[in-house]
N, C-alpha and C. Protein backbone atom coordinates (compact mmCIF):
# COMPACT_ATOMS: atom_id res chain seq x y z
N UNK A 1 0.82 -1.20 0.00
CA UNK A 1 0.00 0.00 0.00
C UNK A 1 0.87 1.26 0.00
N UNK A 2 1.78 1.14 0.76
CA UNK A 2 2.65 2.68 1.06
C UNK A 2 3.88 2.61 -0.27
N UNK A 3 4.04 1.22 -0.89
CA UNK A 3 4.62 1.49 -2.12
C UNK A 3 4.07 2.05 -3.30
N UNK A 4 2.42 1.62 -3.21
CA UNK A 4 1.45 2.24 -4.19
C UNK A 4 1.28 3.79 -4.46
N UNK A 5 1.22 3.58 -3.03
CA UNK A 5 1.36 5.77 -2.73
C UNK A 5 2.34 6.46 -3.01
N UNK A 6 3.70 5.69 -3.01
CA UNK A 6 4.86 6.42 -3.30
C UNK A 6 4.95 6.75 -4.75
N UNK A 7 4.48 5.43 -5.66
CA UNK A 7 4.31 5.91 -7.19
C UNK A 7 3.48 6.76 -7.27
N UNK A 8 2.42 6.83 -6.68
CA UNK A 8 1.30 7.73 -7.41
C UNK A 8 1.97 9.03 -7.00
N UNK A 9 2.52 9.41 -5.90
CA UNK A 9 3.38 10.78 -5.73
C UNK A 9 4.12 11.07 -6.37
N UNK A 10 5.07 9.53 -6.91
CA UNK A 10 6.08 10.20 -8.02
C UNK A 10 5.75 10.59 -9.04
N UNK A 11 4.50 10.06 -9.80
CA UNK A 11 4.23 10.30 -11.23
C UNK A 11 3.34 11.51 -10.74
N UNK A 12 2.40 12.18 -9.64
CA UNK A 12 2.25 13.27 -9.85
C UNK A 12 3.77 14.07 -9.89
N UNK A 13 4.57 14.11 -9.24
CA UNK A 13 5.55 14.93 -8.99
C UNK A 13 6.39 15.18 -10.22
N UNK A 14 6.39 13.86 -11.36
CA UNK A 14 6.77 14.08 -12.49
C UNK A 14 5.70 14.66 -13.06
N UNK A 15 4.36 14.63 -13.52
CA UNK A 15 3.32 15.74 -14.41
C UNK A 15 3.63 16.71 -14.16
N UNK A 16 3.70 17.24 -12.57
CA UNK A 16 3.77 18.40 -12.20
C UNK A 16 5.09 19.16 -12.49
N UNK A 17 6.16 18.64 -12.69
CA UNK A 17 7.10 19.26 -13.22
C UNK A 17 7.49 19.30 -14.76
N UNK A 18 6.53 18.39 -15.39
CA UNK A 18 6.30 18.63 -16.83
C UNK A 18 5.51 19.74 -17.50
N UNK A 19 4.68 20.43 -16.83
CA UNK A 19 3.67 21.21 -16.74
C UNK A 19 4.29 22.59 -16.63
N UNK A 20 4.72 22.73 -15.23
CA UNK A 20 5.14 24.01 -14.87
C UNK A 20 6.67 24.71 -15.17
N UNK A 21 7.53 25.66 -15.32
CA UNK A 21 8.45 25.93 -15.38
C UNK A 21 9.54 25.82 -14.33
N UNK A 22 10.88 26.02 -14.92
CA UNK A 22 11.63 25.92 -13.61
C UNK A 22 11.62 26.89 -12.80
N UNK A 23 11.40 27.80 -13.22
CA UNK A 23 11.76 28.94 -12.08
C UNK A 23 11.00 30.57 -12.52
N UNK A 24 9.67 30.71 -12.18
CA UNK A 24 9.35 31.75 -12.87
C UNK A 24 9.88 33.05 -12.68
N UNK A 25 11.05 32.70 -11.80
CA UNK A 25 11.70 34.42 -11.88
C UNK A 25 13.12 34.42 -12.27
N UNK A 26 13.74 33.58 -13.46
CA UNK A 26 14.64 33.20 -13.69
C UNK A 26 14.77 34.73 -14.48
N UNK A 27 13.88 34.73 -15.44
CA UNK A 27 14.11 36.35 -15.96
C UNK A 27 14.44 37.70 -15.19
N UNK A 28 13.81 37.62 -14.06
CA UNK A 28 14.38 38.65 -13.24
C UNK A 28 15.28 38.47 -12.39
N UNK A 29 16.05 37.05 -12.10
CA UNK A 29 17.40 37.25 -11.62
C UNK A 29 18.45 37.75 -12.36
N UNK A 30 18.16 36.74 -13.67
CA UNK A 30 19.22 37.37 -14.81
C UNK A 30 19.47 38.83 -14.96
N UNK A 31 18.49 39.37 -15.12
CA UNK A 31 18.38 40.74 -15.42
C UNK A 31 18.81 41.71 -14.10
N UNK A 32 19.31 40.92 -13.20
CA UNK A 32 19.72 42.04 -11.61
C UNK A 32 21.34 41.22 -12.12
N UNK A 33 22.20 42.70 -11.95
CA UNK A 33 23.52 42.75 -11.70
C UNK A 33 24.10 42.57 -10.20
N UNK A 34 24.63 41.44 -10.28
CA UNK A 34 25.19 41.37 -8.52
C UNK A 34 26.36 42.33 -8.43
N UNK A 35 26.49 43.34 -7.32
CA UNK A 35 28.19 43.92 -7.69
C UNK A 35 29.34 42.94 -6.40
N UNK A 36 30.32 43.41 -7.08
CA UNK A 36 31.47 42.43 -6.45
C UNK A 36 31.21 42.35 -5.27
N UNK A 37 31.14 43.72 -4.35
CA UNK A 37 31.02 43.63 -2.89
C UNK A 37 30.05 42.89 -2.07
N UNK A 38 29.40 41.79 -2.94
CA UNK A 38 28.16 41.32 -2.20
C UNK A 38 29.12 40.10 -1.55
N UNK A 39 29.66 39.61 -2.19
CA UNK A 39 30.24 38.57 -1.76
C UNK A 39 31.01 38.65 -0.58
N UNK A 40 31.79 39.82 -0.30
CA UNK A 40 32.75 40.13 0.93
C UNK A 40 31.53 40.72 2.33
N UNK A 41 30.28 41.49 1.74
CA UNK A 41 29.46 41.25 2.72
C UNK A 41 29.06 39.77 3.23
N UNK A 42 28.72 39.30 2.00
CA UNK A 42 28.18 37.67 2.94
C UNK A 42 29.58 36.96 3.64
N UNK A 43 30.53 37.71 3.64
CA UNK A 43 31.53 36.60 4.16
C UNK A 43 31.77 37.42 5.33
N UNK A 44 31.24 38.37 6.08
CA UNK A 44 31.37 39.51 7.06
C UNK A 44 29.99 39.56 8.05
N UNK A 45 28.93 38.86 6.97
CA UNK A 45 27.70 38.87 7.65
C UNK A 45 27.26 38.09 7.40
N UNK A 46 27.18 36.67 7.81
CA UNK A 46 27.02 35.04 7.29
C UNK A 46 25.37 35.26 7.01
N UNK A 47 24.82 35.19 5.89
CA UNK A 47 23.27 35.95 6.10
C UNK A 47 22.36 34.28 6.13
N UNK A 48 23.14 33.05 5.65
CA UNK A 48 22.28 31.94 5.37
C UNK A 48 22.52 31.77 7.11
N UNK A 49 23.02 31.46 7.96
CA UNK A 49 23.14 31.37 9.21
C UNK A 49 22.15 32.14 10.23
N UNK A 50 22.61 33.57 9.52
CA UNK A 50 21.25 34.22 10.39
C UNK A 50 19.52 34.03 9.74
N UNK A 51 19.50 33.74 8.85
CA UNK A 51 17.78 33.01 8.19
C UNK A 51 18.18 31.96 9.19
N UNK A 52 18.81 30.95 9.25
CA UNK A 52 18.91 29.23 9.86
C UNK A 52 17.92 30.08 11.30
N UNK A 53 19.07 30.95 11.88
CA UNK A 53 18.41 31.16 13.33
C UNK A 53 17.17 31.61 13.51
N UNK A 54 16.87 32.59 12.41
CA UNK A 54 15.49 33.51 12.79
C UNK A 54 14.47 32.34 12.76
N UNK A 55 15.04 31.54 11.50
CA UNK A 55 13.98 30.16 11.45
C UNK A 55 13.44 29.42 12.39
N UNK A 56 14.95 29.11 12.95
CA UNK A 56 14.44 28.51 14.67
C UNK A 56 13.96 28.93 15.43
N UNK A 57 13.78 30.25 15.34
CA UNK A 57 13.53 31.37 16.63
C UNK A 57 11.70 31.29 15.95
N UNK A 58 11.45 31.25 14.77
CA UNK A 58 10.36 31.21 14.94
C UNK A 58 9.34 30.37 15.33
N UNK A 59 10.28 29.46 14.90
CA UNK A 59 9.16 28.00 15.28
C UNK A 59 9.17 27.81 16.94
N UNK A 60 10.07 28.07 17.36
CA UNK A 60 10.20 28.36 18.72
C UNK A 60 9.11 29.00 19.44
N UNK A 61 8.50 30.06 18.93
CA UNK A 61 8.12 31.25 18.95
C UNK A 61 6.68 30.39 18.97
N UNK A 62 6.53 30.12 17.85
CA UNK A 62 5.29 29.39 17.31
C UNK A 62 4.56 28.37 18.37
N UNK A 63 5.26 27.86 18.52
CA UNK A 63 5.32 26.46 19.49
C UNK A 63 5.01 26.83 20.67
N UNK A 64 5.51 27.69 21.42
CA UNK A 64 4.82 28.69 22.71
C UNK A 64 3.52 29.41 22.57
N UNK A 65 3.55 29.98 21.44
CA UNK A 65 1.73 30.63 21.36
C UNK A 65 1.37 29.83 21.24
N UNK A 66 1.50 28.34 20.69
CA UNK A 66 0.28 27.27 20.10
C UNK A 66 0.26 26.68 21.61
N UNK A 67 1.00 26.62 22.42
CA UNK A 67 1.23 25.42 24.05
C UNK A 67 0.23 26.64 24.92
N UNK A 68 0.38 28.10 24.55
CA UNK A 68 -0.27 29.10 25.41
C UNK A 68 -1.75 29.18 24.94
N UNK A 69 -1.86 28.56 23.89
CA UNK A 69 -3.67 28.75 23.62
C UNK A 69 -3.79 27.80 23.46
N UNK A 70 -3.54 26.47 23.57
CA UNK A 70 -3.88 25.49 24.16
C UNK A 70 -4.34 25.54 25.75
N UNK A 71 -3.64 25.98 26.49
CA UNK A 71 -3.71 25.91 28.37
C UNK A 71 -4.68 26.50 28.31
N UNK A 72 -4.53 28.04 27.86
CA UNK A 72 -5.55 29.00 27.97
C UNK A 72 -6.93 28.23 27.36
N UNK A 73 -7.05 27.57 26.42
CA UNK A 73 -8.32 26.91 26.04
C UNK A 73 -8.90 25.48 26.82
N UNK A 74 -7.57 24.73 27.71
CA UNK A 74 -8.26 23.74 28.77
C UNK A 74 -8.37 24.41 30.05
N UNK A 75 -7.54 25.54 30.23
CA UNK A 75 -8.10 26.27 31.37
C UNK A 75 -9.46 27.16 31.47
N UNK A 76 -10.04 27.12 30.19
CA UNK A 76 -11.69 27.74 30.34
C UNK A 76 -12.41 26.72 30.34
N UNK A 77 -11.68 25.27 29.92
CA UNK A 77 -12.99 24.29 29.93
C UNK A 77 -12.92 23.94 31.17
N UNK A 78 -12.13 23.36 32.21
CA UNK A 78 -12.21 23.33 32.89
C UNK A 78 -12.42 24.17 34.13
């Protein structure tokens, strides 16, 4: 059964990438000039590291309002 499901995901996952494009903003990356200095910023200001953290920080974040309105919602039923 769970092998059955895995094909039927793959062959959607293949239509679906037969269908759609790779990247609909491939035209507007091309068309932005990076200048040299971007590179010596990201090596001064690690920017994929700080997304990693904010990431964590949100789900973090997330996970406390969802545990706080949870209580708050068995603490009115009860």
């Amino acid at each position: 059964m769970v092998e059955w499901f895995q094909q039927l995901m793959q062959q959607f996952g293949q239509a679906l990438q037969a269908v759609l494009p790779l990247s609909p903003f491939r035209s507007y990356i091309d068309a932005i000039a990076v200048p040299q200095w971007l590179g010596v910023l990201n090596w001064l200001f690690p920017v994929s590291e700080c997304v990693t953290i904010f990431a964590a920080w949100l789900v973090a974040y997330g996970t406390y309002l969802l545990y706080r309105i949870i209580l708050r919602w068995i603490k009115a039923v009860s």
